[in-house]
PDB file of N, CA and C in Angstrom:
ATOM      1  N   UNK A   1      72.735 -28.427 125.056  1.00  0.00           N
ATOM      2  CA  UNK A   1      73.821 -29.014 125.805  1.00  0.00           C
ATOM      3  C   UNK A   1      73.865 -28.358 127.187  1.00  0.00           C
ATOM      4  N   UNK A   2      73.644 -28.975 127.802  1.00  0.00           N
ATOM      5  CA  UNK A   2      74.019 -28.707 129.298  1.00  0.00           C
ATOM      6  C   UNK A   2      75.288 -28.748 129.968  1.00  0.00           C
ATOM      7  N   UNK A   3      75.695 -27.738 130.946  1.00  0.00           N
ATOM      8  CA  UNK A   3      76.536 -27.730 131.863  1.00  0.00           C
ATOM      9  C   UNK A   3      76.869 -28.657 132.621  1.00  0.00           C
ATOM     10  N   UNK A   4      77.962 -29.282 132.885  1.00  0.00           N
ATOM     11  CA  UNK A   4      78.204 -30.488 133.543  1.00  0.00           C
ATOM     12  C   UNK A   4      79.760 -30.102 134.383  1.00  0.00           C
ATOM     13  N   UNK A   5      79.503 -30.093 136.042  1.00  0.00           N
ATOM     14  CA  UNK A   5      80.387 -29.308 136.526  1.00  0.00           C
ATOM     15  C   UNK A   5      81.226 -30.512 137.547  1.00  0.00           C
ATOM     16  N   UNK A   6      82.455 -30.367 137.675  1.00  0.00           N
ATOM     17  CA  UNK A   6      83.395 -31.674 138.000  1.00  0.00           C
ATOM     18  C   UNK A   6      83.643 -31.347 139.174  1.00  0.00           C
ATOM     19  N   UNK A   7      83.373 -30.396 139.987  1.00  0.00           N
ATOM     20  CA  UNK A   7      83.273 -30.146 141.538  1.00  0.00           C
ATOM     21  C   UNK A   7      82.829 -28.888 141.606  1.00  0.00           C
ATOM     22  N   UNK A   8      82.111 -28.478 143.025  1.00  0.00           N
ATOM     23  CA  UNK A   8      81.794 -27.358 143.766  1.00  0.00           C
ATOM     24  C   UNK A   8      82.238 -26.734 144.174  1.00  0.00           C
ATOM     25  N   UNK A   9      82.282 -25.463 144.892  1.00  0.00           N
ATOM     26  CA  UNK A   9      82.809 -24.975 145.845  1.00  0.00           C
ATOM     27  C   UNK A   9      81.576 -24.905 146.857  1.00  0.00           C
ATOM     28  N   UNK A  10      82.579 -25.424 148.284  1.00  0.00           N
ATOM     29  CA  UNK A  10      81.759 -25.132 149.410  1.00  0.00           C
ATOM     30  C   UNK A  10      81.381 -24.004 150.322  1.00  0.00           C
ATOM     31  N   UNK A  11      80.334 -23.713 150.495  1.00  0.00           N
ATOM     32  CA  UNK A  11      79.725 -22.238 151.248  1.00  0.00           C
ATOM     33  C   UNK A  11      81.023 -22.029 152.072  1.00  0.00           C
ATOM     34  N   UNK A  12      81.312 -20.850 152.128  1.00  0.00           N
ATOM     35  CA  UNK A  12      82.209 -20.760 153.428  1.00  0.00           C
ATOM     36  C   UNK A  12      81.781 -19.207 153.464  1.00  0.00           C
ATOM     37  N   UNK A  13      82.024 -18.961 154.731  1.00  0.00           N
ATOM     38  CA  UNK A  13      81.750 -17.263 155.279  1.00  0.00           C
ATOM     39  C   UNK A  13      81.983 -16.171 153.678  1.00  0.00           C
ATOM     40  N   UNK A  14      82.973 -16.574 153.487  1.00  0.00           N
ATOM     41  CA  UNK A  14      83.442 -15.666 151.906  1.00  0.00           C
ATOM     42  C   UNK A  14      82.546 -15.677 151.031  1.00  0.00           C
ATOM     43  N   UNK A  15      81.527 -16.715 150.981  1.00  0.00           N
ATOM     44  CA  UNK A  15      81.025 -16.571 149.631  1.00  0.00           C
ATOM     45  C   UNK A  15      79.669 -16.879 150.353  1.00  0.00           C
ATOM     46  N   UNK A  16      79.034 -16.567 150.992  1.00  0.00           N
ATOM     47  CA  UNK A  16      78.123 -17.309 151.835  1.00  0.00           C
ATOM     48  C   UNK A  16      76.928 -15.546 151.607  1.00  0.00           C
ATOM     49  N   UNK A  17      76.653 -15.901 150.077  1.00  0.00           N
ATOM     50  CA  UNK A  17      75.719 -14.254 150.122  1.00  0.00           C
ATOM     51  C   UNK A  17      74.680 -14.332 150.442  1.00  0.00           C
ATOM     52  N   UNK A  18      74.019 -14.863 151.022  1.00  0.00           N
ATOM     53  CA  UNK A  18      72.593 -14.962 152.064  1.00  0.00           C
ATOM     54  C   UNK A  18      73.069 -14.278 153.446  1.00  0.00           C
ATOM     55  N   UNK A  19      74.211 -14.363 153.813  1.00  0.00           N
ATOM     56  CA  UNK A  19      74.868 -13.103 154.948  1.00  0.00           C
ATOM     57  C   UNK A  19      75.016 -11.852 154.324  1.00  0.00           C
ATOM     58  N   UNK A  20      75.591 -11.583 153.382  1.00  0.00           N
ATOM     59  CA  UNK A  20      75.688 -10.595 152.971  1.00  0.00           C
ATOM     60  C   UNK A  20      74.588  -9.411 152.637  1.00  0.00           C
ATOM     61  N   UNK A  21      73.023  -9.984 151.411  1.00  0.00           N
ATOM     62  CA  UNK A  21      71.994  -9.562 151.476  1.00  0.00           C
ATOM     63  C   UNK A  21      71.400  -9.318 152.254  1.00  0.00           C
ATOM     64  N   UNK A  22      71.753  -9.949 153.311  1.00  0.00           N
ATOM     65  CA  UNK A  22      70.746  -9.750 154.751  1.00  0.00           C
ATOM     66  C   UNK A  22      71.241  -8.319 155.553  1.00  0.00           C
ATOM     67  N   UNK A  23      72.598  -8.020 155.475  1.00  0.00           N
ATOM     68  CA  UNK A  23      73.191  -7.156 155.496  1.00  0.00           C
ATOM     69  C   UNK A  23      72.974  -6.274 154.851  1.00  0.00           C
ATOM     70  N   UNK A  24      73.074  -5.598 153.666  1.00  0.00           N
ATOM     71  CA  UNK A  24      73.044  -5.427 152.723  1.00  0.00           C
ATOM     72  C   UNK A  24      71.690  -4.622 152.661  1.00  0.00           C
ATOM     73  N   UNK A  25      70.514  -5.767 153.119  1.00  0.00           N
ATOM     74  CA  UNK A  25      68.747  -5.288 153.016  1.00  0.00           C
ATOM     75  C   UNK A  25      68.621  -4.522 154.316  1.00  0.00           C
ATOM     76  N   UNK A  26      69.321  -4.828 155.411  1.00  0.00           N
ATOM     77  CA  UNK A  26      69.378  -3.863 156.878  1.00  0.00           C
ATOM     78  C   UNK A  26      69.726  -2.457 156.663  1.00  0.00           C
ATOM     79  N   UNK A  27      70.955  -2.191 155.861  1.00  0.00           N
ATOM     80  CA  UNK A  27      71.372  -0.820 155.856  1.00  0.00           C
ATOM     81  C   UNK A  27      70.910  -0.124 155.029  1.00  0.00           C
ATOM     82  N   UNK A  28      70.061  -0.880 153.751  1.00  0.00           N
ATOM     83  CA  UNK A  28      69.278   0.373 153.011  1.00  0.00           C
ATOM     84  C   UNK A  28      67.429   0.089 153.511  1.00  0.00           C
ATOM     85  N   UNK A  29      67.530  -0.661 154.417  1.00  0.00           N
ATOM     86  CA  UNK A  29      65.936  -0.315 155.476  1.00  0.00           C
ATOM     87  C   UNK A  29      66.410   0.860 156.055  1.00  0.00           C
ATOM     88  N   UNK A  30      67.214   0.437 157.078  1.00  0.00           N
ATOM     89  CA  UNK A  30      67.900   1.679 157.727  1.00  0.00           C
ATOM     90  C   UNK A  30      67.939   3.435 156.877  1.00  0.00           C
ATOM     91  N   UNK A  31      68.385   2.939 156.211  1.00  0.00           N
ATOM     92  CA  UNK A  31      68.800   4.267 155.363  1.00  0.00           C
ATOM     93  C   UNK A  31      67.555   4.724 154.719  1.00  0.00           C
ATOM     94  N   UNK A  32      66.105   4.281 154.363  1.00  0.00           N
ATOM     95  CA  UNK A  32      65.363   4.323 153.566  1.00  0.00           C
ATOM     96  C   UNK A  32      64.553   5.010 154.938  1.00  0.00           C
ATOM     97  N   UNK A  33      64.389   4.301 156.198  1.00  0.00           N
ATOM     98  CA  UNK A  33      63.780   5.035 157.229  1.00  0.00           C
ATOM     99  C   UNK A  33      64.297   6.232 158.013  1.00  0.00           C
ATOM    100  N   UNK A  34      65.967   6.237 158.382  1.00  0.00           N
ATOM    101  CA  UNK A  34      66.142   7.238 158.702  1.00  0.00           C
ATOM    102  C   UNK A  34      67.040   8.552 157.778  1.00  0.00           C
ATOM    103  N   UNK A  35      66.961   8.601 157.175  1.00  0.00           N
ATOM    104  CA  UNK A  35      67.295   9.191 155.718  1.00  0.00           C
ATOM    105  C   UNK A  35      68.811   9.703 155.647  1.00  0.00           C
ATOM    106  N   UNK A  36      69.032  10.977 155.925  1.00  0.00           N
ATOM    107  CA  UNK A  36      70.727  11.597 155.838  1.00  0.00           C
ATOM    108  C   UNK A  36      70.925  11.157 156.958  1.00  0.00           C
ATOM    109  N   UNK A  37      70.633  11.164 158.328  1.00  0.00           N
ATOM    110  CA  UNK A  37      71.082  10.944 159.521  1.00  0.00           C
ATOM    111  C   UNK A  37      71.810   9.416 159.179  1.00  0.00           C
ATOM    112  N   UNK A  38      71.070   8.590 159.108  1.00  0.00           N
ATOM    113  CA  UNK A  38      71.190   7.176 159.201  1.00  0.00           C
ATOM    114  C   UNK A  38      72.309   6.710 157.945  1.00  0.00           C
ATOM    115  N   UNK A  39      72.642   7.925 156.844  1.00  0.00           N
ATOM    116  CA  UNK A  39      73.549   7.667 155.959  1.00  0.00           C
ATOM    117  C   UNK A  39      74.734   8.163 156.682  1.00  0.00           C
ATOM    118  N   UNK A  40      75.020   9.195 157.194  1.00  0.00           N
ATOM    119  CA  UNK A  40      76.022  10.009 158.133  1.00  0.00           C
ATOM    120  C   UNK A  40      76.449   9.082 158.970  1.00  0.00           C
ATOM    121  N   UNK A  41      75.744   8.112 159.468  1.00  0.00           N
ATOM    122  CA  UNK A  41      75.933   7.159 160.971  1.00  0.00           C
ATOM    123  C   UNK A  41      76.814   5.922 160.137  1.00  0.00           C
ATOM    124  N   UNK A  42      76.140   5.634 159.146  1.00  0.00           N
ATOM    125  CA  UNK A  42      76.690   4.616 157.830  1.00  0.00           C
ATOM    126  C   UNK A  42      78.165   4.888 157.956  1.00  0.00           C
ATOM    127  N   UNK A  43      78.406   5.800 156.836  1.00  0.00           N
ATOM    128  CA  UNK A  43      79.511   6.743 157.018  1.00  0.00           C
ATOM    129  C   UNK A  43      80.954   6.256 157.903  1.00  0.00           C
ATOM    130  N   UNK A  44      80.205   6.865 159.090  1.00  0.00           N
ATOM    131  CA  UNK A  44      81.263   7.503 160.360  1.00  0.00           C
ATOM    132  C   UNK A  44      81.652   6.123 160.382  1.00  0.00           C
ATOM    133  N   UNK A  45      80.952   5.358 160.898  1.00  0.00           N
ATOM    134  CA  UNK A  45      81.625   3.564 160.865  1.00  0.00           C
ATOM    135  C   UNK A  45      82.076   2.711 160.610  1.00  0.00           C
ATOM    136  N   UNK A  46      81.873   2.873 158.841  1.00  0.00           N
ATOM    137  CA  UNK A  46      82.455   2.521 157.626  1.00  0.00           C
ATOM    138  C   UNK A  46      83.756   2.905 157.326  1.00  0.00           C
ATOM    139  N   UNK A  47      84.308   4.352 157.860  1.00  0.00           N
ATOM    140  CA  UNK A  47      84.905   4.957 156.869  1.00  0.00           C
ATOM    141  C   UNK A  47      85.895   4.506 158.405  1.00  0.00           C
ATOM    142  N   UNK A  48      85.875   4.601 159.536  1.00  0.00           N
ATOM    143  CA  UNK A  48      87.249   3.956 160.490  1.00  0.00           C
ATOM    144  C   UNK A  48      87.653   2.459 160.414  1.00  0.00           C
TER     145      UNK A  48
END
């Protein structure tokens, strides 16, 4: 038996996780290349 769904929800910024991963894959490149520094920088930006 299959799923049979009576409406969608439409992409909107909120749920739109192809922004998010992309995000997401930047800050642990980031973090993977510049190691504690680049977590510290994370951090400071995040946390104001």
């Amino acid at each position: 038996m299959s799923i049979s769904y009576l409406k969608r929800a439409a992409k909107t910024p909120v749920t739109d996780t192809a922004a998010a991963r992309k995000v997401a894959s930047d800050v642990l490149t980031a973090i993977q290349s510049g190691g504690e520094a680049a977590i510290r920088k994370y951090a400071a930006e995040l946390d104001n």
